[in-house]
Every structure is written in C-alpha cells, then in structure tokens.
N, C-alpha and C. Protein backbone atom coordinates (compact mmCIF):
# COMPACT_ATOMS: atom_id res chain seq x y z
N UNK A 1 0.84 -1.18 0.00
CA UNK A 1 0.00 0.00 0.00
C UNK A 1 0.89 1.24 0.00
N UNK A 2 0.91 2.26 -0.96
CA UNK A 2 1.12 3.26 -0.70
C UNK A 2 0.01 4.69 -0.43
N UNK A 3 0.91 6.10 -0.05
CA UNK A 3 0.29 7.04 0.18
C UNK A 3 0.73 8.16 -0.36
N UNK A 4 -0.40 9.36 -0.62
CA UNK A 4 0.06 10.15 -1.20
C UNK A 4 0.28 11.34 -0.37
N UNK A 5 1.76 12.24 -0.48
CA UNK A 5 2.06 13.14 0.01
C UNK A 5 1.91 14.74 -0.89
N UNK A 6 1.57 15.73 -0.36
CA UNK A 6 1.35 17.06 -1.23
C UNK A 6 2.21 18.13 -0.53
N UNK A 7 2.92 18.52 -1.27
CA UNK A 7 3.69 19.24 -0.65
C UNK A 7 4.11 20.85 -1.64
N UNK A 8 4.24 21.79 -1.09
CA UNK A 8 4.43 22.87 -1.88
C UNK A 8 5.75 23.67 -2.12
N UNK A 9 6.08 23.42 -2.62
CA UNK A 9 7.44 24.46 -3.14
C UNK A 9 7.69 25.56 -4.09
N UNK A 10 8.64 26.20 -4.12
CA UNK A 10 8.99 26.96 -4.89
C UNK A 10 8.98 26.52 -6.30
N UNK A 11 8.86 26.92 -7.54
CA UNK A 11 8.89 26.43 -8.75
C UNK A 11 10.70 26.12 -8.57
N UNK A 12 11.28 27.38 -8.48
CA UNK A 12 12.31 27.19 -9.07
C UNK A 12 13.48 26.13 -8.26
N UNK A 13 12.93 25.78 -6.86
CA UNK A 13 13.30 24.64 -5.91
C UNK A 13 13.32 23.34 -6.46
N UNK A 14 12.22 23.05 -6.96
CA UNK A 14 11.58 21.96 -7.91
C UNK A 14 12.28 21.69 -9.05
N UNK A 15 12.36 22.51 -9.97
CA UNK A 15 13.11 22.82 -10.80
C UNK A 15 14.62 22.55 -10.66
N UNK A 16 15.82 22.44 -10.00
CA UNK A 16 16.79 22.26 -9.74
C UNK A 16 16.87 21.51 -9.13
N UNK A 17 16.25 20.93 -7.88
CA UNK A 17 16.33 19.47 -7.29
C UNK A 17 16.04 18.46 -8.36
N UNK A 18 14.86 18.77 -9.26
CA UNK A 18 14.46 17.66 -10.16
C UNK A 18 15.84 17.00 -11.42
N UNK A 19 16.13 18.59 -11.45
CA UNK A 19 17.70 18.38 -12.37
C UNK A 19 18.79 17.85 -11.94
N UNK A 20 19.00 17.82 -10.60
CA UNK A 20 19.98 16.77 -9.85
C UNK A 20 19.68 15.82 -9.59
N UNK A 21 18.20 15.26 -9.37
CA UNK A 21 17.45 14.12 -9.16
C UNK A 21 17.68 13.18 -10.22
N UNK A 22 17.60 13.81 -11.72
CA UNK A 22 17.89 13.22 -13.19
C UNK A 22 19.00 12.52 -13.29
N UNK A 23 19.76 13.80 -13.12
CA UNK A 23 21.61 13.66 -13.14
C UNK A 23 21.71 12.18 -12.40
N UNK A 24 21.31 11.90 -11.14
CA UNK A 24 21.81 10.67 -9.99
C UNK A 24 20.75 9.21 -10.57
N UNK A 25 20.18 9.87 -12.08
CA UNK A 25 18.69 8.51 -12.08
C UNK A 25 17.64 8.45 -11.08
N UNK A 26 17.27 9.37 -10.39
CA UNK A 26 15.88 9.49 -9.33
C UNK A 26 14.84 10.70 -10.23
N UNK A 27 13.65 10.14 -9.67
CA UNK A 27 12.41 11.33 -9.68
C UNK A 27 12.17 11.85 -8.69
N UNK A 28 11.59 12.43 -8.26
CA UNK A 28 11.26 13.61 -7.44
C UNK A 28 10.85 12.28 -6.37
N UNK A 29 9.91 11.53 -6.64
CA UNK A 29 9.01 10.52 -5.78
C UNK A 29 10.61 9.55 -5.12
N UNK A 30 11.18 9.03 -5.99
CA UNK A 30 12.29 8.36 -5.57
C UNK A 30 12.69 9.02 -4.32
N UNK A 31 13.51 10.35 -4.76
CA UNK A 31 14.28 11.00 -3.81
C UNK A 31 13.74 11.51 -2.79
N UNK A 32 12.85 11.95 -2.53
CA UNK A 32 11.50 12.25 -1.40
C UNK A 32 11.53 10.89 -0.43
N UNK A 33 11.05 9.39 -1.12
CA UNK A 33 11.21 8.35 -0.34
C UNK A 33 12.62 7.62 0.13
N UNK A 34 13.66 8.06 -0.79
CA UNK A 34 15.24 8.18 -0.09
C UNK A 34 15.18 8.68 1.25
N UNK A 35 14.91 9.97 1.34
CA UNK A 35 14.69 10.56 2.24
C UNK A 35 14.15 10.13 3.53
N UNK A 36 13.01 10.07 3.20
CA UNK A 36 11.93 9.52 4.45
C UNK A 36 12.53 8.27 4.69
N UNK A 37 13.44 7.50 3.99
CA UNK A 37 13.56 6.04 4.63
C UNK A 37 15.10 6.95 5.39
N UNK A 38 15.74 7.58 4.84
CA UNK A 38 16.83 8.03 5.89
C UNK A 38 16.47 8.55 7.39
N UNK A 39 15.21 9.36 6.87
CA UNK A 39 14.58 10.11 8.49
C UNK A 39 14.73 8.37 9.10
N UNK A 40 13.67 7.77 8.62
CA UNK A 40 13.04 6.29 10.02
C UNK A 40 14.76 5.61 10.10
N UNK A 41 15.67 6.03 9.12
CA UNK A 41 17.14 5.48 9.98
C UNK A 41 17.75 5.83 10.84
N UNK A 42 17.96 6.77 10.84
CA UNK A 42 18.65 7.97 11.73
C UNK A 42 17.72 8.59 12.80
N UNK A 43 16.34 8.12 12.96
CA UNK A 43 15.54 8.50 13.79
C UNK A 43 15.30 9.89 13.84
N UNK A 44 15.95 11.05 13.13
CA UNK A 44 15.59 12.57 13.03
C UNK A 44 15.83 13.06 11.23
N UNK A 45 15.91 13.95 11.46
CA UNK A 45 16.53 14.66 10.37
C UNK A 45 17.98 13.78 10.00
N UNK A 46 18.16 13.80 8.53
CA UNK A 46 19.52 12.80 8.23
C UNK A 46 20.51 13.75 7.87
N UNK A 47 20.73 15.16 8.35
CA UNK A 47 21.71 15.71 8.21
C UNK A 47 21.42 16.98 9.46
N UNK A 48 22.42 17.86 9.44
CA UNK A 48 22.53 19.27 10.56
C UNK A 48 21.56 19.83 9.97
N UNK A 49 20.50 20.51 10.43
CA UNK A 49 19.60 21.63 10.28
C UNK A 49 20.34 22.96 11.38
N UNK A 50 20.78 23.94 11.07
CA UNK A 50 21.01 25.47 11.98
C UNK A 50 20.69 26.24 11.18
N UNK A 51 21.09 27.22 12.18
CA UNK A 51 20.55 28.61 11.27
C UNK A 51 22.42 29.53 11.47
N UNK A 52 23.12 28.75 11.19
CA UNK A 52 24.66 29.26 11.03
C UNK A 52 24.58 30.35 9.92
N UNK A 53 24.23 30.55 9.08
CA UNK A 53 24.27 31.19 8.01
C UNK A 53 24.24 32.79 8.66
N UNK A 54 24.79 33.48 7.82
CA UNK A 54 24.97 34.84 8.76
C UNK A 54 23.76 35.59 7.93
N UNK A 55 23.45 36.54 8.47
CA UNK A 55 21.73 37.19 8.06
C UNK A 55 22.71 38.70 7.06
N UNK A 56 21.88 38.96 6.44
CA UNK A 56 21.75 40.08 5.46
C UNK A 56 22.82 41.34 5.96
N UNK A 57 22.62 41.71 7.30
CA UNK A 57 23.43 42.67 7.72
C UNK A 57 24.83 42.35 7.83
N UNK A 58 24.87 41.28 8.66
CA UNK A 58 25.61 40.50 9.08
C UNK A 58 26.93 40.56 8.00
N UNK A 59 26.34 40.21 7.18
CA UNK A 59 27.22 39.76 5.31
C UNK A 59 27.87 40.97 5.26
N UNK A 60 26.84 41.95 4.93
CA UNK A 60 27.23 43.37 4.95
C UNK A 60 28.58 43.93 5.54
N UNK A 61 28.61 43.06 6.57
CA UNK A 61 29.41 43.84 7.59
C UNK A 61 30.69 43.50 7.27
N UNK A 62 30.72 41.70 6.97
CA UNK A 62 31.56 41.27 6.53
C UNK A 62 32.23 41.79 5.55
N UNK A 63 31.77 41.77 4.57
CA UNK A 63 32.27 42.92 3.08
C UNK A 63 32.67 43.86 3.55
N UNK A 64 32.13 44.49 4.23
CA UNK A 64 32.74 45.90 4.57
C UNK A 64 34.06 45.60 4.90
N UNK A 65 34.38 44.26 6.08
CA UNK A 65 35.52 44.28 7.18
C UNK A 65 36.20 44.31 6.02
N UNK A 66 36.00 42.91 5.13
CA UNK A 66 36.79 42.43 3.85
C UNK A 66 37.67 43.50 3.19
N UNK A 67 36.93 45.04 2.94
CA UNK A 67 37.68 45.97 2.09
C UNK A 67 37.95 46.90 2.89
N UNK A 68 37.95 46.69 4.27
CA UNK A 68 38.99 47.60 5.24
C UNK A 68 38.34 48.44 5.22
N UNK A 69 36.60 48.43 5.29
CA UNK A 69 35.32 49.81 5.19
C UNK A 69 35.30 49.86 7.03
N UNK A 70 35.83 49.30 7.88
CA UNK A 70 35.63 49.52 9.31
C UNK A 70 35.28 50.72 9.85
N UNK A 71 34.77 51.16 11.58
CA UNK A 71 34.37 51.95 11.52
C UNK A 71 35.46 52.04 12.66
N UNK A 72 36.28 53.39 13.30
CA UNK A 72 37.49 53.35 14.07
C UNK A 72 37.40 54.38 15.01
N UNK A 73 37.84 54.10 16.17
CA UNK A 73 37.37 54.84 17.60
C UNK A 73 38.93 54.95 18.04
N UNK A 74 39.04 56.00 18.51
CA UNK A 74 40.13 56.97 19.77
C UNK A 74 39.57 56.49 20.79
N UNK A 75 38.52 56.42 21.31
CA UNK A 75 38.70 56.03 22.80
C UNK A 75 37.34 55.10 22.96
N UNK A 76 37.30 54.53 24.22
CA UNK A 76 36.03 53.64 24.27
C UNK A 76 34.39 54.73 24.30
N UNK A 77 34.69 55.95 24.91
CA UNK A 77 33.61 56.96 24.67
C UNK A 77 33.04 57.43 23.69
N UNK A 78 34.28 57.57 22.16
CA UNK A 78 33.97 57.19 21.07
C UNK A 78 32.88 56.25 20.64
N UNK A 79 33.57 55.22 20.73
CA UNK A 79 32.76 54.05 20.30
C UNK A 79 31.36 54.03 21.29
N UNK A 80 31.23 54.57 22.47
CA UNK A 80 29.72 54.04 23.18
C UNK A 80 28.79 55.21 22.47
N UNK A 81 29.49 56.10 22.17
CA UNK A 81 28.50 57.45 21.68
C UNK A 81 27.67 56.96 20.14
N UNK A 82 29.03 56.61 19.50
CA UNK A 82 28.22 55.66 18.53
C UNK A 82 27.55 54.54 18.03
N UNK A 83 27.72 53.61 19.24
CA UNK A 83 26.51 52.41 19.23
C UNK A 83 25.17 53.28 20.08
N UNK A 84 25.35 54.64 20.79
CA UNK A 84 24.20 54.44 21.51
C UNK A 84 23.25 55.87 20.38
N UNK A 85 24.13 55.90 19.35
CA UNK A 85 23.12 57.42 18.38
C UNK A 85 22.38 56.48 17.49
C-alpha cells in the first residue's frame, strides 16, 4: 500500500532538485522516499539543520571588514556614543 504526500514548493526549488534528481537517475518521488527512509534510519533529520548562516546585515558587515570599510574609535567613549546614536 502506498500514500500520497502534497507538498508545496517553490517552482524554481523543484526545478533544480528535479535536475539533480535526473543527473543521480531518481524522480522527485524516488528522492523524497530516499529521504523519508533516511529520516526512520537515523531517527531525526539525516543531516545538521542550523541557522549558522549569517543574516543580510551580518554579510554586509563582513564585506565591509573584507575591504577595510571599518568603523574606528580613539577612545572607548567614542565608540559608546556611537553604538548608543
């Protein structure tokens, strides 16, 4: 017996998983039930789920450090005046 699952995604998610799905010889249904038989192996998720990824500003900031855009303080009063404006 099987069952049917409905699930919603992005087109363009779909679209590129399905193209790597091809590439390895799976369909969408294959690799979906890959999956789910990995979850009931591993008893959770079959890989790290976090949220490590650094957020929008974050990046920003980085780039900035990257091209030496820093922001530079004389004294620590400096610097509190300008985290607190």
């Amino acid at each position: 017996m099987s069952s049917t699952i409905t699930v919603r995604v992005e087109d363009k998610v779909k679209k590129e998983s399905s193209d790597i799905f091809k590439e390895v010889g799976m369909d969408m249904s294959t690799a979906i039930n890959v999956f789910l038989k990995q979850v009931i192996r591993s008893n959770g998720i079959p890989f790290p789920v976090s949220a490590d990824v650094p957020n929008a500003t974050t990046l920003e900031a980085i780039r900035d450090a990257e091209k030496g855009k820093m922001a530079s303080f004389s004294s620590i009063d400096e610097l509190m005046e300008d985290l607190n404006d």
